[in-house]
Protein backbone atom coordinates (compact mmCIF):
# COMPACT_ATOMS: atom_id res chain seq x y z
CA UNK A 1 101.49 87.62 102.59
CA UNK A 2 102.50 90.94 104.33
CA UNK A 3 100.94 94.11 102.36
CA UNK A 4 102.43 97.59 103.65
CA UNK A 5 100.24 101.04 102.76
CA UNK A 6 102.07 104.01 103.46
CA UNK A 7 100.49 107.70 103.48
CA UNK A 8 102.38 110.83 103.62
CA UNK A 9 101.65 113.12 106.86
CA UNK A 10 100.41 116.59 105.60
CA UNK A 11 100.83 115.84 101.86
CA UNK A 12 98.76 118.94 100.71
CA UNK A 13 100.93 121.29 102.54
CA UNK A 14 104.37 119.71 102.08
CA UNK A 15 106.87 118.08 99.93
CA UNK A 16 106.66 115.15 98.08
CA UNK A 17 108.37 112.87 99.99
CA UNK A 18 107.32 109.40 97.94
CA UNK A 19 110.82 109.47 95.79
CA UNK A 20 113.01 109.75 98.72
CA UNK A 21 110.81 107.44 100.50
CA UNK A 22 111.13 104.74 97.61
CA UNK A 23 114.75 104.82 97.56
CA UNK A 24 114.67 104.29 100.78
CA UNK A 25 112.58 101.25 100.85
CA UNK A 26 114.69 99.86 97.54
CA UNK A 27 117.05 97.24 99.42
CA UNK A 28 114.42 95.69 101.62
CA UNK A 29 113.00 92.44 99.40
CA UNK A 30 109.83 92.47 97.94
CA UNK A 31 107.01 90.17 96.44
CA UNK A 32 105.81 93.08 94.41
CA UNK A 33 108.38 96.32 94.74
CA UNK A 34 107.12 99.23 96.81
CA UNK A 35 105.92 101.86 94.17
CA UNK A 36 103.57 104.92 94.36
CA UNK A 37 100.04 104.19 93.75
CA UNK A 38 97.84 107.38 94.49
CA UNK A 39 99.21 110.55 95.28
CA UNK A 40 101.64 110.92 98.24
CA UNK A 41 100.99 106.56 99.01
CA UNK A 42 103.64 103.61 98.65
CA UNK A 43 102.45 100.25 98.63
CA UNK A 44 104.32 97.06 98.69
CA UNK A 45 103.99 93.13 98.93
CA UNK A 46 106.43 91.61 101.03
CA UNK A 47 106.26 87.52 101.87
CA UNK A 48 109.30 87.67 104.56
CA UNK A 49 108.51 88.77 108.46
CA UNK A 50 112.03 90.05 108.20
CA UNK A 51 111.76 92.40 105.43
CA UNK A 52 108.72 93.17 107.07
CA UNK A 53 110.65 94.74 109.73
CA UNK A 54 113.40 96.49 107.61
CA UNK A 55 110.67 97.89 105.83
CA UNK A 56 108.81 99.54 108.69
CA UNK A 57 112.49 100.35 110.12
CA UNK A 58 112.40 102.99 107.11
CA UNK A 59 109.57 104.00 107.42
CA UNK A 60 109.08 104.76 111.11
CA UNK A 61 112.90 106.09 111.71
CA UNK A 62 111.77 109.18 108.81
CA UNK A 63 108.50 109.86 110.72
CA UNK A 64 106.40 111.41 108.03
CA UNK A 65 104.16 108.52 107.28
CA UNK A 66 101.20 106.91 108.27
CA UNK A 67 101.69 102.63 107.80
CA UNK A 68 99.19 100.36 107.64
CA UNK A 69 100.12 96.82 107.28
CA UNK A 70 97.83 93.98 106.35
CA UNK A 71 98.07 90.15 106.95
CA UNK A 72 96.73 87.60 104.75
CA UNK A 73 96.00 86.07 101.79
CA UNK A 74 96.68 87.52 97.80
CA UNK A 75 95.37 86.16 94.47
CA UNK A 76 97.52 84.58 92.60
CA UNK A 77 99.15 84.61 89.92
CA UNK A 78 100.46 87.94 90.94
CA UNK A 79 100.51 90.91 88.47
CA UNK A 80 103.61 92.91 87.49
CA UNK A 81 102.41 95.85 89.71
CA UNK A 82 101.25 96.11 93.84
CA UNK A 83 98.85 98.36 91.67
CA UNK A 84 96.95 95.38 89.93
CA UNK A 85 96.95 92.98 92.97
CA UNK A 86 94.15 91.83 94.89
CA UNK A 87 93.52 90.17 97.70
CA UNK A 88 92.71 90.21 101.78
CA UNK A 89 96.08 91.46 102.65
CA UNK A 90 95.69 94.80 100.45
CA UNK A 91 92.21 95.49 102.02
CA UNK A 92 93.22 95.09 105.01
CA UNK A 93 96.37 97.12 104.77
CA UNK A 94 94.01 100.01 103.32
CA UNK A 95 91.65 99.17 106.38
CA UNK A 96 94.97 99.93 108.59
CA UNK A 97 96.53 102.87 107.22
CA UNK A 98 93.15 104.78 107.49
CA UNK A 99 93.32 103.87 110.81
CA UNK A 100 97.07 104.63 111.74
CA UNK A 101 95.93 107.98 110.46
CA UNK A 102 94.01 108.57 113.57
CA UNK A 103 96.62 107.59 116.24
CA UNK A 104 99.09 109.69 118.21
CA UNK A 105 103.04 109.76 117.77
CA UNK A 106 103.29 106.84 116.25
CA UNK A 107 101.17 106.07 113.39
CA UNK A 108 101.08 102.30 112.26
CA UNK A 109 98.27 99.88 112.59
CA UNK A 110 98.08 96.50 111.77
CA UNK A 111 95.03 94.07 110.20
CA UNK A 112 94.78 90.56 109.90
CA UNK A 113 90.87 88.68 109.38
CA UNK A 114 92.36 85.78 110.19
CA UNK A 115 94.91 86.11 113.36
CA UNK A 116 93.25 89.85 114.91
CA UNK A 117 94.56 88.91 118.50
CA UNK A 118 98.38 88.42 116.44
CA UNK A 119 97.95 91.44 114.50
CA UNK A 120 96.69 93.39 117.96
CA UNK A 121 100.42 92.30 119.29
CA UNK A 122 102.05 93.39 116.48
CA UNK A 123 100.84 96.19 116.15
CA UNK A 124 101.88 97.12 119.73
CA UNK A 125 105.04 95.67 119.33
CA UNK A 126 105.75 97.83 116.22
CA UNK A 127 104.38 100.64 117.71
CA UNK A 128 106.99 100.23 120.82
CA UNK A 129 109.93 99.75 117.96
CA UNK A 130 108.38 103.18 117.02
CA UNK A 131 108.37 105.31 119.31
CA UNK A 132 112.00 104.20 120.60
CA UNK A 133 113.23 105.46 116.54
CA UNK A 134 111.37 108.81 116.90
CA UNK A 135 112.10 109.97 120.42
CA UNK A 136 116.12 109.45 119.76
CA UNK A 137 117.83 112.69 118.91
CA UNK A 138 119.52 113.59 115.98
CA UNK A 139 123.16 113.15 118.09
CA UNK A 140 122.11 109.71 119.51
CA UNK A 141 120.97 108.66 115.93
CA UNK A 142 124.35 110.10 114.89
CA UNK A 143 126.13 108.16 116.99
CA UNK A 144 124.14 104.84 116.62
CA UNK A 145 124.74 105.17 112.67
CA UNK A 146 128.25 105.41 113.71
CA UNK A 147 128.42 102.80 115.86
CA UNK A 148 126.98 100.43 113.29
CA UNK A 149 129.20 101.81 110.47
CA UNK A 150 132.41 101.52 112.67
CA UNK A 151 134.43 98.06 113.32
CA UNK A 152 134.58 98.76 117.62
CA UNK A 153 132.87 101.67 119.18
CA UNK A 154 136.31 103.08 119.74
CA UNK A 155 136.65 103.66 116.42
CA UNK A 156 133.19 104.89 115.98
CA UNK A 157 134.15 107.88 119.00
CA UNK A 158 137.44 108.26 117.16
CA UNK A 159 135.23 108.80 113.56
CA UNK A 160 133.05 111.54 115.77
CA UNK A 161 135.59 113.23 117.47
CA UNK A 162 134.19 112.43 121.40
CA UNK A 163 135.25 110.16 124.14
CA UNK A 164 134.38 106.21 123.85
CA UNK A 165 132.43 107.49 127.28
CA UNK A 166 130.34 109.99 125.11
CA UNK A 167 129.22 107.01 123.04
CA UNK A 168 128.46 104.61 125.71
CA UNK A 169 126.32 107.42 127.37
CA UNK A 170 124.88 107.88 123.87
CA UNK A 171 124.03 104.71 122.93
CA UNK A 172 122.52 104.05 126.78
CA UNK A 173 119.84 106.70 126.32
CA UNK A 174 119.22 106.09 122.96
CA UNK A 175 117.60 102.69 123.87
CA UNK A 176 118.97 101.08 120.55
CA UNK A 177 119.70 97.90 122.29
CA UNK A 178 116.30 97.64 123.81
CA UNK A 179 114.89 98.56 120.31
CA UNK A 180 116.80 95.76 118.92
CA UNK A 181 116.15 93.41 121.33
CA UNK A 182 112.49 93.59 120.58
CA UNK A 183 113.43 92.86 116.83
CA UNK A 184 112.76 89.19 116.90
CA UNK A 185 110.18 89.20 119.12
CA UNK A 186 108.14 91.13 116.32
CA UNK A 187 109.72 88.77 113.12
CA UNK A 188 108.30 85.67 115.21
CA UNK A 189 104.65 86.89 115.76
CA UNK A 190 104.79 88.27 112.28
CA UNK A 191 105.35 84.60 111.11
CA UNK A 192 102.37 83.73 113.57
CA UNK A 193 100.10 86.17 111.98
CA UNK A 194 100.86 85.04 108.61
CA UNK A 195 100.31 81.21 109.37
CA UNK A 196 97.04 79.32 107.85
């Protein structure tokens, strides 16, 4: 089971961002449904490697969180609430985000008791995913949406206004397809983490 805890950067001196965060995190499928537990955190319980990654997709692209993730098992049966459940996983995602808290750019650590040479990888890999969403520019992420909204990239340049050249050049420095390259590359040493 995949547990994700997500702190707010500078809670004390900002917004709360937890709503907007939550709607955010709505589509991605969920064990247990993201919800606030404490303060400015979000936790979740997620069984799918692939939601895994939509998930932290959110959550990295906005920038204003700290992620742990934990690997491992839960007690079953599960409550109605992240809130109530217990287990390895949730420690160890609370073991993570305290430590994603002390990181640079890029704040996302990952725990596992059982697999800590897996979760070192993913972590990395995530990390990498990361800092590819946070160093693209508000233009290049305009154009990417666009791009992935659009049937051709034609008609994605035609939507913008700019040359099919301007979004070539775009998506190019934007490193999206790099980014998504490394997509299943994380999904399959998720799975690897979470086997017995």
């Amino acid at each position: 089971m995949f547990a994700l805890t997500i702190d707010q950067h500078r809670s004390r001196t900002g917004e709360d961002l937890v709503p907007a965060l939550l709607d955010g995190l709505a589509p991605v499928p969920t064990v247990l449904p993201f919800e606030r537990t404490v303060g400015d955190e979000v936790q979740g319980l997620l069984d799918d490697p692939d939601a895994v990654l939509a998930a932290l997709l959110v959550v990295l692209r906005d920038g204003n969180w700290s992620v742990g993730l934990g690997i491992g098992p839960v007690e079953t049966p599960l409550p109605d609430s992240v809130r109530a459940a217990r287990g390895q996983a949730l420690l160890d995602a609370r073991a993570a985000v305290d430590r994603a808290k002390g990181t640079g750019e890029v704040r996302v650590a990952v725990v596992s008791a059982s697999h800590p040479d897996v979760a070192a990888d993913v972590e990395a890999v995530a990390g990498l995913i990361g800092t590819l969403l946070r160093r693209r520019t508000d233009r290049q992420w305009a154009v990417v949406d666009a791009v992935d909204a659009a049937p051709t990239q034609r008609a994605a340049a035609e939507t913008l206004g700019v040359s099919p050249q301007n979004v070539s050049q775009a998506l190019a420095a934007s490193a999206i397809a790099v980014e998504r390259a490394v997509y299943p590359v994380l999904v399959r040493l998720l799975e690897r983490a979470e086997a017995p």
